[in-house]
N, C-alpha and C. Protein backbone atom coordinates (compact mmCIF):
# COMPACT_ATOMS: atom_id res chain seq x y z
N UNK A 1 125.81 265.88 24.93
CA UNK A 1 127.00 265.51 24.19
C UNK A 1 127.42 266.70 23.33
N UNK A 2 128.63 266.91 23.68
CA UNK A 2 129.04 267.94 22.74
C UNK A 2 130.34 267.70 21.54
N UNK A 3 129.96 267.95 20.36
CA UNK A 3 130.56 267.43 19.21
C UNK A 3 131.18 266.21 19.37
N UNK A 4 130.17 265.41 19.93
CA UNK A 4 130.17 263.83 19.59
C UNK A 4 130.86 263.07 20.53
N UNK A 5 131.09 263.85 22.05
CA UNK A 5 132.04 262.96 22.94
C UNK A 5 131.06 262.99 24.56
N UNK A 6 130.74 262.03 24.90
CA UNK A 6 129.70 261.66 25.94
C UNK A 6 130.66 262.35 27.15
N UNK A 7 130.33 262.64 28.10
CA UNK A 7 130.45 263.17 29.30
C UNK A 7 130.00 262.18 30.32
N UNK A 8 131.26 261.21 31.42
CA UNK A 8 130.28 260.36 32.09
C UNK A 8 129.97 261.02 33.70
N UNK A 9 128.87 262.10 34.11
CA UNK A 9 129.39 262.83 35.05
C UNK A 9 128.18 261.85 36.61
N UNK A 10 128.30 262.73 37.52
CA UNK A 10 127.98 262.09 38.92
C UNK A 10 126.42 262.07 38.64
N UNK A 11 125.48 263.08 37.57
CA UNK A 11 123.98 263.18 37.50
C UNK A 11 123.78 261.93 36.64
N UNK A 12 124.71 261.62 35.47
CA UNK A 12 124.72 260.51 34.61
C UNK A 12 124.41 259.65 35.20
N UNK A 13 125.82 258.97 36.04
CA UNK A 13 125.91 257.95 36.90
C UNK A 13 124.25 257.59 37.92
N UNK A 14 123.72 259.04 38.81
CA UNK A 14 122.97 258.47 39.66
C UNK A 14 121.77 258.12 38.27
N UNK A 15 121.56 258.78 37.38
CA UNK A 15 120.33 258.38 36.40
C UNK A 15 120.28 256.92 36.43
N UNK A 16 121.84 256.42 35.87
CA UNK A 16 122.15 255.16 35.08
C UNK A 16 121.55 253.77 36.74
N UNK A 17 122.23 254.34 37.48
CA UNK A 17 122.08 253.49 38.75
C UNK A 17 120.37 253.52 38.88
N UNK A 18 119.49 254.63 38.71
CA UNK A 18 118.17 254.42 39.08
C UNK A 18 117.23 253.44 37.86
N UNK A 19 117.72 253.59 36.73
CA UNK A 19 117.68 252.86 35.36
C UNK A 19 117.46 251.56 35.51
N UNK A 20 119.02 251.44 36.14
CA UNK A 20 119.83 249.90 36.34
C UNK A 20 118.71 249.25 37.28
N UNK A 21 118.14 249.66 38.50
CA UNK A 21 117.78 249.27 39.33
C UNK A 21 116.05 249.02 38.77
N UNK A 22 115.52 249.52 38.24
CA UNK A 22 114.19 249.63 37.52
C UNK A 22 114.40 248.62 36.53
N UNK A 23 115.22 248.33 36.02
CA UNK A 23 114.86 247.31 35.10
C UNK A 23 114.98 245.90 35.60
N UNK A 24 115.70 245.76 37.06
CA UNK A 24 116.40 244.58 37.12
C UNK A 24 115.95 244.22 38.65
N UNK A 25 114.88 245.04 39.26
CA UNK A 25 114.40 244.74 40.27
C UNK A 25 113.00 244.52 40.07
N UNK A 26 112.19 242.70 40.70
CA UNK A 26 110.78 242.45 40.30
C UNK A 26 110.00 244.04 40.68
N UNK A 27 108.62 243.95 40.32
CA UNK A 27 107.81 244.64 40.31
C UNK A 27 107.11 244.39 42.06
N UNK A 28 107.00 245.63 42.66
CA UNK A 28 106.29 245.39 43.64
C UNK A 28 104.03 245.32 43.68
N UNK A 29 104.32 244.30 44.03
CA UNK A 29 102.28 243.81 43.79
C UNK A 29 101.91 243.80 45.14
N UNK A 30 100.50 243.79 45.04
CA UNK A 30 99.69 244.02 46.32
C UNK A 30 99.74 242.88 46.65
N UNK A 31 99.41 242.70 48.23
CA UNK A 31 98.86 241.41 48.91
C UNK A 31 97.40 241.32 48.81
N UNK A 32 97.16 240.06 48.08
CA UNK A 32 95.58 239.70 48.22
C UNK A 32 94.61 239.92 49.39
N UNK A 33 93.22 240.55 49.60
CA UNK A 33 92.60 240.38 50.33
C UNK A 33 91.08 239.16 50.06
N UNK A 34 91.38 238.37 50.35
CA UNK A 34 89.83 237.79 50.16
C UNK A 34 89.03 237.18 50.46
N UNK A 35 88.73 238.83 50.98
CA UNK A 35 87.58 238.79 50.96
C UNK A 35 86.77 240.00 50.06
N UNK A 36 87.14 240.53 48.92
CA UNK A 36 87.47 241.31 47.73
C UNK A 36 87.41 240.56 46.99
N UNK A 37 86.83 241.01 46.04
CA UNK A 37 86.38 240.12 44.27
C UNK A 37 88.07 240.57 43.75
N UNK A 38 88.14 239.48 42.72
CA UNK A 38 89.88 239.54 41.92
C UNK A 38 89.07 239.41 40.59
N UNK A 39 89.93 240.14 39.88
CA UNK A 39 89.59 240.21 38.30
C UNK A 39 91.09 239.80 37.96
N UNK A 40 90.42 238.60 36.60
CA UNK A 40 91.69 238.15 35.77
C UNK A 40 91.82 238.39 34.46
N UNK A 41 92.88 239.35 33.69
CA UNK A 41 92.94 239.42 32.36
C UNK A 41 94.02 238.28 31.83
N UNK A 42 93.53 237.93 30.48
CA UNK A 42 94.43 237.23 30.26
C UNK A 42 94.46 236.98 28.47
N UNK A 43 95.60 237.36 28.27
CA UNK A 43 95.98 237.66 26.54
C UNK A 43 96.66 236.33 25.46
N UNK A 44 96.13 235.76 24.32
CA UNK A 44 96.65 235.20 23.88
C UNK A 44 97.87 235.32 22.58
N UNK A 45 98.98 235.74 21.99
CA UNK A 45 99.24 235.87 21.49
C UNK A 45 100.30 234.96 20.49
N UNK A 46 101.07 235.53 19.25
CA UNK A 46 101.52 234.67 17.95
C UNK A 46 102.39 233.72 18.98
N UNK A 47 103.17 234.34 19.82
CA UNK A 47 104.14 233.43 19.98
C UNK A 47 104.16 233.36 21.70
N UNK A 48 103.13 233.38 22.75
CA UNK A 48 102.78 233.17 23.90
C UNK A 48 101.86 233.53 24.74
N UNK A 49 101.56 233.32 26.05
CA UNK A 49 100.49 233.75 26.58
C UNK A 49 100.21 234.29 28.07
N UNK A 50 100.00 235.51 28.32
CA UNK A 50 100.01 235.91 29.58
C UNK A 50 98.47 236.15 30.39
N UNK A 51 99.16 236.62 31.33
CA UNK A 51 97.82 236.29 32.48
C UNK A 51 97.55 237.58 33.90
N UNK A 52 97.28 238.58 33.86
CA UNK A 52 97.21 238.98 35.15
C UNK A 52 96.34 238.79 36.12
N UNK A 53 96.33 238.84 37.60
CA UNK A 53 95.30 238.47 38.62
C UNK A 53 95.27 240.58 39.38
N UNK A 54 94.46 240.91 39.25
CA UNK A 54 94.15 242.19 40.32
C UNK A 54 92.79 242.20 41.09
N UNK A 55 93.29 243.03 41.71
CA UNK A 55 92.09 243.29 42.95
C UNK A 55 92.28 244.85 43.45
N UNK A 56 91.18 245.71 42.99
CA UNK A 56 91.57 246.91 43.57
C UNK A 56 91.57 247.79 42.38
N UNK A 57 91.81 247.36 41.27
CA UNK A 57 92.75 247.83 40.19
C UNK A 57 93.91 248.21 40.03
N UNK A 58 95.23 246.73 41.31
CA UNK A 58 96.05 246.86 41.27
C UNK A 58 96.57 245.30 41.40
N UNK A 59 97.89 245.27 40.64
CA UNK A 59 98.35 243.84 40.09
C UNK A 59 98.28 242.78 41.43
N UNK A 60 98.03 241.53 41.53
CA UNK A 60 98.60 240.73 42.31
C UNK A 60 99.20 239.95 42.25
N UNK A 61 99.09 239.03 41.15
CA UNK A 61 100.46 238.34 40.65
C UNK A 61 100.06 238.70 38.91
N UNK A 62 101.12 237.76 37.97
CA UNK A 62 101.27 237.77 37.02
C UNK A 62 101.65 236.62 36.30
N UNK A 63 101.66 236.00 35.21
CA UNK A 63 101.93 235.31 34.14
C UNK A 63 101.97 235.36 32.58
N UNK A 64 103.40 235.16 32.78
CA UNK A 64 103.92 235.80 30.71
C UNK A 64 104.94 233.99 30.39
N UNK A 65 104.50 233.78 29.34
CA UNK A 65 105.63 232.50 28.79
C UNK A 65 105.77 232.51 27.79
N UNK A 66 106.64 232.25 27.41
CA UNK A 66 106.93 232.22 25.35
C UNK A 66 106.09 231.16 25.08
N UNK A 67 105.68 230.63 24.06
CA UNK A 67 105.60 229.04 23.92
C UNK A 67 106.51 228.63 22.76
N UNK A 68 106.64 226.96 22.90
CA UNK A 68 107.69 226.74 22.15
C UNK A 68 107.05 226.03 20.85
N UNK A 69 107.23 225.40 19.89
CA UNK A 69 106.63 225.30 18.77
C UNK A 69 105.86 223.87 18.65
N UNK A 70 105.91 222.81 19.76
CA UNK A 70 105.42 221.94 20.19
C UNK A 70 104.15 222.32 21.00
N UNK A 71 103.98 223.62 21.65
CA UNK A 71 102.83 223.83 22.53
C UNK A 71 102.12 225.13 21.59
N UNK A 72 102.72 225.61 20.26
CA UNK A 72 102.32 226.62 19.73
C UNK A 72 100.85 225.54 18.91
């Protein structure tokens, strides 16, 4: 930016499009094998609680939920 006026040019654009697409496309995870041990982490926190499943030391599925103040 030069003295305060954005430039919207074609390198911008492809950044913004690879951005766009990373934030708003799921995460790609492995397919389970098992016959392979799975390790599960799983975190409790102030205001919800998540869960991962891996195998490999790579994700296979996942679980994140808010909780609401009836299940808090």
């Amino acid at each position: 930016m030069k003295g305060g006026r954005f430039t919207w040019t074609s390198k911008v654009a492809k950044a913004f499009d690879i951005l766009k697409a990373k934030v708003t496309e799921a995460p790609v995870l492995a397919l389970p094998n098992f016959d392979e041990v799975f390790q599960v982490e799983c975190d409790a926190f102030g205001v919800g609680i998540g869960g991962v499943l891996s195998q490999n030391q790579r994700p296979i599925a996942f679980f994140s939920e808010k909780l609401n103040d009836a299940d808090l």
